[in-house]
N, C-alpha and C. Protein backbone atom coordinates (compact mmCIF):
# COMPACT_ATOMS: atom_id res chain seq x y z
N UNK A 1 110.21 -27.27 76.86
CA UNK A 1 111.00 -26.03 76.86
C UNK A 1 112.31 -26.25 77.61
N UNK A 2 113.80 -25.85 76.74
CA UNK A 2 114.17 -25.87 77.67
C UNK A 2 114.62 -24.85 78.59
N UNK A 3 115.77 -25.36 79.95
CA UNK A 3 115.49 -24.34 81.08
C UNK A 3 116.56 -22.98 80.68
N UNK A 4 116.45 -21.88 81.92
CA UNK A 4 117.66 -21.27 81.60
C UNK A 4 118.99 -21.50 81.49
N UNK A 5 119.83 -20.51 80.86
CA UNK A 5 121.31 -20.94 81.00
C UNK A 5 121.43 -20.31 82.68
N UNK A 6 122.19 -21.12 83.44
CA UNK A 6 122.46 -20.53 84.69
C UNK A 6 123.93 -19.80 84.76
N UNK A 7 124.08 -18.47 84.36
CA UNK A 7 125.25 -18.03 84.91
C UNK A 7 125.87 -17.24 86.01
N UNK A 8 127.29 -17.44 86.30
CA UNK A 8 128.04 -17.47 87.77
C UNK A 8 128.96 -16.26 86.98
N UNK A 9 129.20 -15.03 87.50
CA UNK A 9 130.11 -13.76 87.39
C UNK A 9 130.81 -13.60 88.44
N UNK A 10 132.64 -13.92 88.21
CA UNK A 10 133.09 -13.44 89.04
C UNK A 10 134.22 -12.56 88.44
N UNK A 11 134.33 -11.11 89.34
CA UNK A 11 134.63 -10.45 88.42
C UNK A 11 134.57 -9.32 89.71
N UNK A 12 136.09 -8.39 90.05
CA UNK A 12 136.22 -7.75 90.95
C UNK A 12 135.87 -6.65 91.10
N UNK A 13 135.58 -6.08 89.86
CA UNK A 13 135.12 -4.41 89.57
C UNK A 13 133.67 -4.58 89.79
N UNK A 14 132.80 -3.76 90.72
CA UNK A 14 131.68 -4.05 91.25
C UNK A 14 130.91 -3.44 90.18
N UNK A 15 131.55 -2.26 89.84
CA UNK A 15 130.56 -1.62 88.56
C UNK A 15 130.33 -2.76 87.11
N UNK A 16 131.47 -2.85 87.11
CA UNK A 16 131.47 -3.84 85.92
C UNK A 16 130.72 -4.96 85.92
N UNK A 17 130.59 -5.91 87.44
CA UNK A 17 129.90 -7.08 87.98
C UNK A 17 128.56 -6.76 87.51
N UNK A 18 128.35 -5.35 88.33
CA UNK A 18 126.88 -5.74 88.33
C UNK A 18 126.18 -5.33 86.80
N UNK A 19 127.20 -4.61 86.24
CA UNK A 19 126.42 -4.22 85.12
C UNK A 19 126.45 -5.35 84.02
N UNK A 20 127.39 -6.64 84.21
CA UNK A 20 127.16 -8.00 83.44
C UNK A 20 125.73 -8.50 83.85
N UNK A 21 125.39 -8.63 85.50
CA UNK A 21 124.78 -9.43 86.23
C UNK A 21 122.89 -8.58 85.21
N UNK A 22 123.40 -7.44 85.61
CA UNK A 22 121.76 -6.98 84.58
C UNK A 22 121.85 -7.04 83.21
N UNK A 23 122.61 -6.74 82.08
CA UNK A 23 122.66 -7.68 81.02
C UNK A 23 122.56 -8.76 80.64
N UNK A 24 122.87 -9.60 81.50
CA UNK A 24 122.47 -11.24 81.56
C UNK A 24 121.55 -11.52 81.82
N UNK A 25 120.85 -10.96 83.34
CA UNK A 25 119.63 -10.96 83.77
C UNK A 25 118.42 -10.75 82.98
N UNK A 26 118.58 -9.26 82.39
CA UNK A 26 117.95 -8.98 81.44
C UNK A 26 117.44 -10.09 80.29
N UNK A 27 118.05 -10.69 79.38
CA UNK A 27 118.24 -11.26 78.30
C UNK A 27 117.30 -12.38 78.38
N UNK A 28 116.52 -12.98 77.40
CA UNK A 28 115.66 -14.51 77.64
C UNK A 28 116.38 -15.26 77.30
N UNK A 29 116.28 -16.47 78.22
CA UNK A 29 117.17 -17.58 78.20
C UNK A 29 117.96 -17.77 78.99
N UNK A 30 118.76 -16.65 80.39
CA UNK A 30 119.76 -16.81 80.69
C UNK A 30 119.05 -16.02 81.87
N UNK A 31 119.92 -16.86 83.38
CA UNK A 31 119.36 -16.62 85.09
C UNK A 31 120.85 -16.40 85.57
N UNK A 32 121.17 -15.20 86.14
CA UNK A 32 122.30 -14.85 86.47
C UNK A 32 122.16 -15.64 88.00
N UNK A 33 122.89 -16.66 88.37
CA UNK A 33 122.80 -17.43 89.74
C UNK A 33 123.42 -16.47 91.18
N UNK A 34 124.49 -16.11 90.89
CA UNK A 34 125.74 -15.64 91.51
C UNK A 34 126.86 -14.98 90.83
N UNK A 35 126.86 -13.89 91.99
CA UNK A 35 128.40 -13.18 91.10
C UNK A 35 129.03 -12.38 92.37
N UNK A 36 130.79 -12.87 91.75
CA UNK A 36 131.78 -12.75 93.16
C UNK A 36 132.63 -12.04 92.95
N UNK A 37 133.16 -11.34 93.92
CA UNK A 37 134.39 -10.35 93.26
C UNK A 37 135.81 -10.97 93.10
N UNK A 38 135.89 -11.95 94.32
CA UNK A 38 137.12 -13.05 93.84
C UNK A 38 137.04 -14.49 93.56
N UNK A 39 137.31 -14.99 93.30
CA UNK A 39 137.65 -16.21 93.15
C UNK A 39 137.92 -17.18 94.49
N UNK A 40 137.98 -16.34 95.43
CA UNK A 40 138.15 -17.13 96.89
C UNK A 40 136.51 -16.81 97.49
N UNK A 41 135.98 -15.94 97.51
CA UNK A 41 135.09 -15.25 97.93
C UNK A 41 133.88 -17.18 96.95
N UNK A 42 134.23 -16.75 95.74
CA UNK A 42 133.42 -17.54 95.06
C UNK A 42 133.50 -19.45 95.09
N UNK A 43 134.57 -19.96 95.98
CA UNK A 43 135.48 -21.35 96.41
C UNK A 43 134.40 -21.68 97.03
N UNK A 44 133.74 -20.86 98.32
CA UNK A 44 132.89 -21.39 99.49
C UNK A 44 131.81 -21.80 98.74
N UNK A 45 131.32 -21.31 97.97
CA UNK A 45 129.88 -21.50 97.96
C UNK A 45 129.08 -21.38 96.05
N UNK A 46 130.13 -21.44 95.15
CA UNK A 46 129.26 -21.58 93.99
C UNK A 46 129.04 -23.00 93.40
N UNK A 47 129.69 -24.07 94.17
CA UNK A 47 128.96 -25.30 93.82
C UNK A 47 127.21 -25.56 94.10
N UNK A 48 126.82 -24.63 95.15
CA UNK A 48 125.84 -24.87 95.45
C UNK A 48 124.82 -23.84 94.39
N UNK A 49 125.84 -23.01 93.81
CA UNK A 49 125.13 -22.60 92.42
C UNK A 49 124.46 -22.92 91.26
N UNK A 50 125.49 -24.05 91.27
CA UNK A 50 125.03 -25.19 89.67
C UNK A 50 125.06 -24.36 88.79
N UNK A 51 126.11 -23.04 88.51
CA UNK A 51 125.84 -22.54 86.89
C UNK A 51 126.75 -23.32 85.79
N UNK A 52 125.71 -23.18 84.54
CA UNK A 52 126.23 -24.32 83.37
C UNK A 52 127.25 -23.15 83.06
N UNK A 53 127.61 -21.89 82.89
CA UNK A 53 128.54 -21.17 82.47
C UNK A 53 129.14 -19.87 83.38
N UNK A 54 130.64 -19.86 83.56
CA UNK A 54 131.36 -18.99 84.42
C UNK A 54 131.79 -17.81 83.73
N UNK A 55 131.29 -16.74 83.70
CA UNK A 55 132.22 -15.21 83.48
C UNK A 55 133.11 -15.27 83.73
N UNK A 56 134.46 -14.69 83.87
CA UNK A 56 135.50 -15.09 84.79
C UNK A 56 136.55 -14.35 84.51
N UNK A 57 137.14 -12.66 85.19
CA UNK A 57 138.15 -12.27 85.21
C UNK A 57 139.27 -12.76 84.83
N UNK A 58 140.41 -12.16 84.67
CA UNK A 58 141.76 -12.27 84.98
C UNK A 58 142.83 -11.61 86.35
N UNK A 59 142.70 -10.82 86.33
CA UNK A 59 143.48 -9.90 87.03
C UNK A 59 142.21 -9.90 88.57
N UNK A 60 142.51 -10.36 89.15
CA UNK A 60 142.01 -10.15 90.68
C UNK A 60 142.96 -10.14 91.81
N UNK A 61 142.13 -9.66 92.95
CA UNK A 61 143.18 -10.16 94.26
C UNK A 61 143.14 -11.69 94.98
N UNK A 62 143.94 -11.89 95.12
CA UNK A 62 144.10 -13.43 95.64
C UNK A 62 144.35 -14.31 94.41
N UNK A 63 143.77 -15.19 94.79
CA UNK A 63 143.84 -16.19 93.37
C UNK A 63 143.66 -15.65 91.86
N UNK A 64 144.20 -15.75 91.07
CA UNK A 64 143.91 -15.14 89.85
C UNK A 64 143.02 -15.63 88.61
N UNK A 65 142.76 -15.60 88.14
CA UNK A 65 141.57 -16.03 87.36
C UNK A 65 142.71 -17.07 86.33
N UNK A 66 143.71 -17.56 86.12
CA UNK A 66 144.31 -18.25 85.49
C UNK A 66 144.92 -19.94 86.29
N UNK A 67 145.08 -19.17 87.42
CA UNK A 67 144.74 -20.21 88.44
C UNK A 67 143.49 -20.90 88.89
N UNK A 68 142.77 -20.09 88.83
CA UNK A 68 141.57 -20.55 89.33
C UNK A 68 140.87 -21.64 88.38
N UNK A 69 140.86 -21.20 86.97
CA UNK A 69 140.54 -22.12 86.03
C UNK A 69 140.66 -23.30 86.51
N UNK A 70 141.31 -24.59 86.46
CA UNK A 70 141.26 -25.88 87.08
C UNK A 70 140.90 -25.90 88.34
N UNK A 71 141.00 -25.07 88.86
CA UNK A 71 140.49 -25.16 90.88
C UNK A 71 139.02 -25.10 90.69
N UNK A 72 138.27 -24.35 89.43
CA UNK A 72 136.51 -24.25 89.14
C UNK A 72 136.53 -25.18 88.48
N UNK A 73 137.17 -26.20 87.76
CA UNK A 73 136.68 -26.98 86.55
C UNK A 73 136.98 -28.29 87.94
N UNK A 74 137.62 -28.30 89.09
CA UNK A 74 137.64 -29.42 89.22
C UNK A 74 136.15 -29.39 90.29
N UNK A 75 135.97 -27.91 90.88
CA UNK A 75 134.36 -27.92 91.62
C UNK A 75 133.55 -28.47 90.89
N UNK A 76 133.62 -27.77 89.65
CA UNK A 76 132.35 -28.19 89.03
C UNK A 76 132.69 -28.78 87.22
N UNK A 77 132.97 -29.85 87.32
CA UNK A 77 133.52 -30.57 86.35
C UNK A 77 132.57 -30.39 85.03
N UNK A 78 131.38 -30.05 85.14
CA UNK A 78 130.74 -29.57 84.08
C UNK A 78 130.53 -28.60 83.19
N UNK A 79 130.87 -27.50 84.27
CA UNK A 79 130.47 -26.04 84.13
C UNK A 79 131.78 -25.60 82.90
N UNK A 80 131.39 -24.59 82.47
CA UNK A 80 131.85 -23.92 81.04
C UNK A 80 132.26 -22.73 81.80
N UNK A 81 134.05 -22.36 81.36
CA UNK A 81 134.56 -21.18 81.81
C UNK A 81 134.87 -20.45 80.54
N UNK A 82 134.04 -19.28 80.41
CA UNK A 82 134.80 -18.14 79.63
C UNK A 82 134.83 -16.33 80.52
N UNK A 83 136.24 -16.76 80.03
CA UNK A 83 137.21 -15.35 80.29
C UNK A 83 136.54 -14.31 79.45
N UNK A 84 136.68 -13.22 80.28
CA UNK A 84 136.04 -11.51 80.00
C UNK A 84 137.25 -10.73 80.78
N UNK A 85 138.16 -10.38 79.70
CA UNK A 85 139.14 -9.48 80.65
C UNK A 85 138.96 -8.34 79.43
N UNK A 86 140.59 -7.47 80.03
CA UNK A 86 141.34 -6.85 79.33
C UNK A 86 142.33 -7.09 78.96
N UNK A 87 142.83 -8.46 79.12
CA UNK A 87 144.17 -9.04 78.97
C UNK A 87 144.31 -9.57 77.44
N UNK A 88 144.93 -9.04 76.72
CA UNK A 88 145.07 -10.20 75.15
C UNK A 88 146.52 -10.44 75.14
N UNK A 89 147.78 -10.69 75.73
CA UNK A 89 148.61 -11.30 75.81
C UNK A 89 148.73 -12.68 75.16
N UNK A 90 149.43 -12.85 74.16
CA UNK A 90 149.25 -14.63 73.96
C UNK A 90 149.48 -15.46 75.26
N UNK A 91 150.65 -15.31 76.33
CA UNK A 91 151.05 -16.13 77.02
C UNK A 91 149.61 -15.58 78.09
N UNK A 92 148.83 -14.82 78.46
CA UNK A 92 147.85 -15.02 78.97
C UNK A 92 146.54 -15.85 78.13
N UNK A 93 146.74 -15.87 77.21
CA UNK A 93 145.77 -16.51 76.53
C UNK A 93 145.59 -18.11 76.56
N UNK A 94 146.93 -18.38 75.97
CA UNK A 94 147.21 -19.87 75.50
C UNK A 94 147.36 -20.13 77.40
N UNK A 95 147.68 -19.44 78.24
CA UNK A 95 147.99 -20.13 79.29
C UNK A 95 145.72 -20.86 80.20
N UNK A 96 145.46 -19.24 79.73
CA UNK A 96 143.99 -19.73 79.82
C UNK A 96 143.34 -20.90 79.56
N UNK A 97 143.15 -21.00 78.22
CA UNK A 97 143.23 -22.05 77.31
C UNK A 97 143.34 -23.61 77.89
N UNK A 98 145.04 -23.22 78.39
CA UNK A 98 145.52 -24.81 78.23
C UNK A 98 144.95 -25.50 80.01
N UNK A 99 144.47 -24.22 80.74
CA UNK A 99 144.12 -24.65 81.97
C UNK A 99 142.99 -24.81 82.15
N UNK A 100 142.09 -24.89 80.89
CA UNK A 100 140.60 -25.04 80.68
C UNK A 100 139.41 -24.45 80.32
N UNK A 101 139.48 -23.28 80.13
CA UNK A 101 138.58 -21.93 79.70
C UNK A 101 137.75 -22.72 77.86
N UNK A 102 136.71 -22.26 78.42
CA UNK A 102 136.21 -23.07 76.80
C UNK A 102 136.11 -21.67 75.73
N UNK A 103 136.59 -20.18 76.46
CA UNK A 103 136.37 -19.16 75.38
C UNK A 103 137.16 -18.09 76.09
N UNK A 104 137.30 -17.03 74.99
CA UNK A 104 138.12 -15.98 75.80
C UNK A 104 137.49 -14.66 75.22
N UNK A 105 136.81 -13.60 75.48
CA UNK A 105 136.47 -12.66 75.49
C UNK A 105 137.00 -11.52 75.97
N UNK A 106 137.88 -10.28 74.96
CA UNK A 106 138.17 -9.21 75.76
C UNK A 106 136.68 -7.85 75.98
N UNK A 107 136.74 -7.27 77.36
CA UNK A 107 135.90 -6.55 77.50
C UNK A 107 135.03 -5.76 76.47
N UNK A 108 135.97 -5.32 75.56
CA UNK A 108 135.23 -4.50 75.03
C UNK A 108 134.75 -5.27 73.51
N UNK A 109 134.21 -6.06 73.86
CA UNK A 109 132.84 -7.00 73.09
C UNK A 109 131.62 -6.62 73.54
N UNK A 110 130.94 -6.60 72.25
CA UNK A 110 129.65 -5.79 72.45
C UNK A 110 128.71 -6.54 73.55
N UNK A 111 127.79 -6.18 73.93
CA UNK A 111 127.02 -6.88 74.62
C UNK A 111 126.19 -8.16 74.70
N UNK A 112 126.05 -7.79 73.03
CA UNK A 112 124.84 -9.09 72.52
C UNK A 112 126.06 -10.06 72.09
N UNK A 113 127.47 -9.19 71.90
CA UNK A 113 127.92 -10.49 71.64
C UNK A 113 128.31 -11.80 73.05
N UNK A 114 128.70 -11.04 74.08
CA UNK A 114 128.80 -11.62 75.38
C UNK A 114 127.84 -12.90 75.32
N UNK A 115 126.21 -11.81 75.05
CA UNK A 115 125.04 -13.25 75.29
C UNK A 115 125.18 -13.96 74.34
N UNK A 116 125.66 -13.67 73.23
CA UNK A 116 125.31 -14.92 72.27
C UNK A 116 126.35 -16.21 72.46
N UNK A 117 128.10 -15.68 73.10
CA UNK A 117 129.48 -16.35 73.29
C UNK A 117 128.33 -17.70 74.67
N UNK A 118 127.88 -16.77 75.63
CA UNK A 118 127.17 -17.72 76.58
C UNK A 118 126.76 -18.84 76.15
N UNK A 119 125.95 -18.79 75.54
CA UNK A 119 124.89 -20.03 74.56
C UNK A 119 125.81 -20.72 73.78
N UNK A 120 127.01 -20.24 72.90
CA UNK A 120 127.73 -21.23 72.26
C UNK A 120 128.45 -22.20 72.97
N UNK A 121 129.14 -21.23 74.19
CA UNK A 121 130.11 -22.16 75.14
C UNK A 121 129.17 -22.75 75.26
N UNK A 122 128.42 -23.38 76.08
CA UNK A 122 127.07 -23.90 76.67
C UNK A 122 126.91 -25.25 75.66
N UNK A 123 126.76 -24.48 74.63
CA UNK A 123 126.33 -25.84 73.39
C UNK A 123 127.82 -26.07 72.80
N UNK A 124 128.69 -25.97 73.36
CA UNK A 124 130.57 -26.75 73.19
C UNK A 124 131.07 -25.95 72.19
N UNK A 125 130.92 -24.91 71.50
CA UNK A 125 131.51 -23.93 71.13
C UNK A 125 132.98 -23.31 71.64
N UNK A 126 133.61 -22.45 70.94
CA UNK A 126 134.57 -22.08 71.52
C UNK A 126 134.79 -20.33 71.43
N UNK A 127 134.17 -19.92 71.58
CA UNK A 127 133.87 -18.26 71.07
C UNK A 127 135.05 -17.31 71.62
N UNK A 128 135.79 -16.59 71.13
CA UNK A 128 136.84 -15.41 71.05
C UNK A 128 136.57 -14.33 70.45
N UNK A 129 136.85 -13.58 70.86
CA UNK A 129 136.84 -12.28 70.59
C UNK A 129 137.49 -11.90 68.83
N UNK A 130 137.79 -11.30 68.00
CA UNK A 130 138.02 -11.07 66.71
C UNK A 130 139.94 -10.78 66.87
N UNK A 131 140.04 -10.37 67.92
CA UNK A 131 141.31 -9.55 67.95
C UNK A 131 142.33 -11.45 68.67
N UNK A 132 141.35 -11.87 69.32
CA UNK A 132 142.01 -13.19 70.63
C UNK A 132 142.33 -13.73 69.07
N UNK A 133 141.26 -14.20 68.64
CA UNK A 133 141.42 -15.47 67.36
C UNK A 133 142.55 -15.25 66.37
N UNK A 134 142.80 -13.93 66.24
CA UNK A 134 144.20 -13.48 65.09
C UNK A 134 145.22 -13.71 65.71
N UNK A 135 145.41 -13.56 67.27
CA UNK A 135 146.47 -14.52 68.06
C UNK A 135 147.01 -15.41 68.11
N UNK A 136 145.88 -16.42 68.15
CA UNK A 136 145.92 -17.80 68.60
C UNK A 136 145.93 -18.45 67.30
N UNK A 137 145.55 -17.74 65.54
CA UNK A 137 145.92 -17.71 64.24
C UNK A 137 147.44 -18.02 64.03
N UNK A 138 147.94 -16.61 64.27
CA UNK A 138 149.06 -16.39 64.13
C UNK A 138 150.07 -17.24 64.88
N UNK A 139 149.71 -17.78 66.15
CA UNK A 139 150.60 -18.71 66.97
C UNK A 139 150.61 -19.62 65.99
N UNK A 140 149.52 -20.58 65.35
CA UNK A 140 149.82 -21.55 64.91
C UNK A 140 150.33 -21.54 63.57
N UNK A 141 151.09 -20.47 63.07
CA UNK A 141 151.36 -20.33 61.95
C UNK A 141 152.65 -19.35 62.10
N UNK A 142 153.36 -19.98 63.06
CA UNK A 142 154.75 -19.69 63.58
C UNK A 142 155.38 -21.17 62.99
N UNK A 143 156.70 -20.79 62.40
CA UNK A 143 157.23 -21.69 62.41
C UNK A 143 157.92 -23.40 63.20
N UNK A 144 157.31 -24.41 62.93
CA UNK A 144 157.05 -25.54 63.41
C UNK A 144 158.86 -25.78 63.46
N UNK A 145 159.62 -25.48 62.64
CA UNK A 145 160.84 -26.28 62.59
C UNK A 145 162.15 -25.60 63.16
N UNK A 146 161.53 -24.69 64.25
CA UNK A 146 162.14 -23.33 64.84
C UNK A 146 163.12 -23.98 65.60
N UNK A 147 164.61 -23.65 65.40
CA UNK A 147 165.80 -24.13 66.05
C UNK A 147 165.97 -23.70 67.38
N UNK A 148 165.21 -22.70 67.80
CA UNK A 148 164.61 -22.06 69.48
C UNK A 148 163.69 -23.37 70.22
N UNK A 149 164.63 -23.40 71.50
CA UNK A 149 163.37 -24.12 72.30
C UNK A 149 162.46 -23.63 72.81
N UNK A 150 161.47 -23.98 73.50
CA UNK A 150 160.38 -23.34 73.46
C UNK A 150 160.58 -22.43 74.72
N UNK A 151 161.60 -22.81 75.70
CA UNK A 151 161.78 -21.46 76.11
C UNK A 151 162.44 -20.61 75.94
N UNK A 152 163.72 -20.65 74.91
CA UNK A 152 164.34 -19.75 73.98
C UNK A 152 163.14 -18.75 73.58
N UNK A 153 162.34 -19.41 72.72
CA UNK A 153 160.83 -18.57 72.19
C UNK A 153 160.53 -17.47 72.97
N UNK A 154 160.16 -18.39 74.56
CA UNK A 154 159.46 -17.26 75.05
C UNK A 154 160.05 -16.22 75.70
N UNK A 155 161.13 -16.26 75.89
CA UNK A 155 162.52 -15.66 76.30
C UNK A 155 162.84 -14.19 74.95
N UNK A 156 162.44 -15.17 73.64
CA UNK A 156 162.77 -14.07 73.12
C UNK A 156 161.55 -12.82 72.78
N UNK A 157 160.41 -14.12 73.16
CA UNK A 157 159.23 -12.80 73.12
C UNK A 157 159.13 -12.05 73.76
N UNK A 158 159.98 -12.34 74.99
CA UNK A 158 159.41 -11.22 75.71
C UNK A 158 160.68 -10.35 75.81
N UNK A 159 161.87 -10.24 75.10
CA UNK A 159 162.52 -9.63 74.48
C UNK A 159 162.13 -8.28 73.73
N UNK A 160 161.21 -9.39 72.95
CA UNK A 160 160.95 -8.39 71.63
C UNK A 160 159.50 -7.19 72.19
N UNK A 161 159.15 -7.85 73.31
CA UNK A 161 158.37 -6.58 74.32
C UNK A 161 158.59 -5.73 74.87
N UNK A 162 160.30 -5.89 74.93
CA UNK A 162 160.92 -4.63 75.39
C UNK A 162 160.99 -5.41 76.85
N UNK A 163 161.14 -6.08 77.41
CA UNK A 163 161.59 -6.67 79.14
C UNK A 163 163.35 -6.72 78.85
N UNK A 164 163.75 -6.35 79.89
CA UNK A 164 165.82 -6.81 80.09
C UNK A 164 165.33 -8.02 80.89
N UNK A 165 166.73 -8.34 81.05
CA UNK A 165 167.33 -9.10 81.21
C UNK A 165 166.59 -9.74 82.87
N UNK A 166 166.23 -8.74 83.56
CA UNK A 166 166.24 -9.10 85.07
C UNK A 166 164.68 -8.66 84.72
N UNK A 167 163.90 -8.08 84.32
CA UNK A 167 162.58 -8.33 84.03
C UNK A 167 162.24 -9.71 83.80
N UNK A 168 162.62 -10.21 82.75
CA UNK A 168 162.47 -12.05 82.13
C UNK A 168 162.46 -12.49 83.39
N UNK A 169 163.75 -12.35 84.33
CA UNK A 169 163.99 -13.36 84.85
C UNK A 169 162.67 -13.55 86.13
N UNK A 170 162.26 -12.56 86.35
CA UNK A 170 161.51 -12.38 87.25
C UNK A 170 160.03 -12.79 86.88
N UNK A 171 159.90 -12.76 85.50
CA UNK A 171 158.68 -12.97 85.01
C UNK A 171 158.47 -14.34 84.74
N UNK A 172 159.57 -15.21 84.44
CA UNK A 172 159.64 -16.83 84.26
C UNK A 172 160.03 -17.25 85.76
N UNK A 173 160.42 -16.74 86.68
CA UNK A 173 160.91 -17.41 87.72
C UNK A 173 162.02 -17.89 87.54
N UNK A 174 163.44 -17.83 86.64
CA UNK A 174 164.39 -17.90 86.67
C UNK A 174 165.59 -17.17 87.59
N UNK A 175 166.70 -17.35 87.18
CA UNK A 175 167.96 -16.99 87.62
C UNK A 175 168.25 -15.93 86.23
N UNK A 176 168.83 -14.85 86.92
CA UNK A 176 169.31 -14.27 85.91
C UNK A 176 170.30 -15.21 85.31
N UNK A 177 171.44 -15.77 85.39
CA UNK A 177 172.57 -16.18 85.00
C UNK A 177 171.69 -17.30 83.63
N UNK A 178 170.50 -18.19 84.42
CA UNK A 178 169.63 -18.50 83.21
C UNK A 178 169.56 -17.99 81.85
N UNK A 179 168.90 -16.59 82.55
CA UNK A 179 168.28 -15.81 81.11
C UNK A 179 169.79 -15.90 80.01
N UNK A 180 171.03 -14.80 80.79
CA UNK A 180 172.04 -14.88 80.25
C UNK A 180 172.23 -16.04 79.11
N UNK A 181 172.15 -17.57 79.85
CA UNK A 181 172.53 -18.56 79.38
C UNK A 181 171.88 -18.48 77.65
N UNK A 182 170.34 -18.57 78.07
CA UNK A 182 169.65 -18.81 77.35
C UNK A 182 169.56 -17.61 76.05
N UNK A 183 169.83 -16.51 76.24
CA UNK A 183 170.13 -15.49 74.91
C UNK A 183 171.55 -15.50 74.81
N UNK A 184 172.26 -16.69 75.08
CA UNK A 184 173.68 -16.60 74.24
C UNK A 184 173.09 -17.39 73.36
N UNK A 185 172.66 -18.54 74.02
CA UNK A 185 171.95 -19.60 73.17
C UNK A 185 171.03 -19.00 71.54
N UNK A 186 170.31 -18.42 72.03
CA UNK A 186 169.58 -18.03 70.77
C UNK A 186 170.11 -17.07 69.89
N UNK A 187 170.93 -16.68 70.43
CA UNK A 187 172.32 -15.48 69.27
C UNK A 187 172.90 -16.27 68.74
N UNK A 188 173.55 -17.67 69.06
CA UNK A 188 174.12 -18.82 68.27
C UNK A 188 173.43 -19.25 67.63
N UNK A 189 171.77 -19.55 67.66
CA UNK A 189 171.47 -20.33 66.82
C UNK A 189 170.85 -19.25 65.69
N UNK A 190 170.96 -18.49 66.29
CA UNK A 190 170.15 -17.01 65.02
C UNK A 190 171.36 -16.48 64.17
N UNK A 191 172.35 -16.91 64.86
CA UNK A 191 173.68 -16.58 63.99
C UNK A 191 173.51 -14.38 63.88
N UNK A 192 173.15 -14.13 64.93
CA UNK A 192 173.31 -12.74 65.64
C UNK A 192 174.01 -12.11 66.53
N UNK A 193 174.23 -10.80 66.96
CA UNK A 193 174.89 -10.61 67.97
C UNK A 193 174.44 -9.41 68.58
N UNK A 194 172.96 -9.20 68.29
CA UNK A 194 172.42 -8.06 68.91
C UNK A 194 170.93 -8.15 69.23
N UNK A 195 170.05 -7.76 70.30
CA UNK A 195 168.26 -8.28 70.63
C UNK A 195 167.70 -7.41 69.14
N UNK A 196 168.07 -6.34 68.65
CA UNK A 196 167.46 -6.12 67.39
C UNK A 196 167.54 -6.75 65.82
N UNK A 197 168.94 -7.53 66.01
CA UNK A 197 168.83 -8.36 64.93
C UNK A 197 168.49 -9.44 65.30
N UNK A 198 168.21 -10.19 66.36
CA UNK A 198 167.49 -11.28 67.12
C UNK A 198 166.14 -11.30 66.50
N UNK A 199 165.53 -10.09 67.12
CA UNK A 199 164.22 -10.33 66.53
C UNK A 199 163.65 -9.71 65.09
N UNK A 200 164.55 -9.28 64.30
CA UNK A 200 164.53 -8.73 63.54
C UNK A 200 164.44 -10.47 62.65
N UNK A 201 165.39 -11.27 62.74
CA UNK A 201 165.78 -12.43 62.27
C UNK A 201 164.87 -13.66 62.30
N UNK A 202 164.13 -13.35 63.58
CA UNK A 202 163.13 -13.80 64.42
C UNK A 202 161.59 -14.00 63.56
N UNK A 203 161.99 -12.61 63.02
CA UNK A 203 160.46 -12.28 62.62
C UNK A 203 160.23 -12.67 61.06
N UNK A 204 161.28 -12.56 60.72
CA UNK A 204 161.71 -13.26 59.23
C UNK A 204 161.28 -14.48 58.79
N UNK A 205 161.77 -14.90 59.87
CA UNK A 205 161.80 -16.62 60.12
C UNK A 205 160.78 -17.22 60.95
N UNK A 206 159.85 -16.02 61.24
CA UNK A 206 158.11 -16.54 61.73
C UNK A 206 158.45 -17.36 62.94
N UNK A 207 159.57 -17.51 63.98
CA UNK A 207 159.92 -18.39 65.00
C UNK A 207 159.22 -17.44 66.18
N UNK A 208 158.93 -16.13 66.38
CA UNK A 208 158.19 -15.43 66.71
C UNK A 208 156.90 -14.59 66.03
């Protein structure tokens, strides 16, 4: 036979924690080990957990669950991280992703689907949510031969989200005079002269 899945919840909303920790609990097959409200709280002491799979916020205090990703994969080089937020942002996603998360789940996934995402990550699966996967679809079916660099791109996505000028800058860690730089840049190469025909042009041309 084999043993349980051992899973680790960390996850700051206590209501929310514990009501994963008895759904999991509940379920055959699966031993809820530990569950933390931060990610620092959870540093000291879940190696001595050994869970094969991590729940794992986004939005916490202290360390953030996007950071934390490689800081848990390097504790426990085995263990399987999937994300359970409310976040579906691509640049929160793909940033997840590229820092190691083997799945991404937004909250409001049914329950059984949660347990079943467990067991796939587990057996090297990659399980998302229905709404994550049309994302991470659609990213790759953006235009490859896009005359935008890739931070032109993201500059203009987050344009087309409605952020100015001194929002961006604050959100990339730039200089305003940057941002400036960089949407003269992409009005030249879009052959535009306004953020609505930017992305209007943008969207045409699948570069967003």
């Amino acid at each position: 036979m084999s043993r349980d899945i051992r899973v680790s919840i960390i996850e700051d909303d206590e209501t929310i924690r514990q009501g994963y920790a008895f759904l999991i609990g509940e379920a055959d097959g699966y031993e809820v080990v530990s569950h933390y409200s931060t990610y620092d709280d959870a540093a000291r002491k879940i190696t001595g957990d050994k869970p094969d799979v991590i729940l794992l916020d986004i939005e916490m205090p202290g360390t953030n669950g996007i950071e934390a990703i490689p800081k848990l994969k390097k504790l426990l080089p085995q263990c399987f991280i999937l994300i359970l937020t409310v976040y579906e942002s691509e640049k929160q996603i793909f940033n997840a992703l590229e820092n190691g998360a083997s799945g991404y789940l937004t909250k409001n996934t049914p329950p059984s689907r949660i347990i079943e995402s467990i067991k796939e990550v587990k057996e090297g699966g990659g399980p998302m949510s229905i709404n994550i996967a049309k994302l991470v679809i659609k990213s790759f079916q953006k235009n490859q031969e896009s005359p935008l660099s890739k931070r032109e791109t993201q500059i203009l996505e987050l344009i087309r989200d409605g952020k100015n000028r001194s929002q961006i800058a604050r959100e990339l860690f730039i200089d305003l005079e940057t941002v400036r730089s960089h949407v003269k840049n992409i009005y030249l190469k879009l052959d535009v002269n306004s953020r609505a025909d930017a992305i209007k042009t943008a969207k045409e041309n699948k570069l967003i």
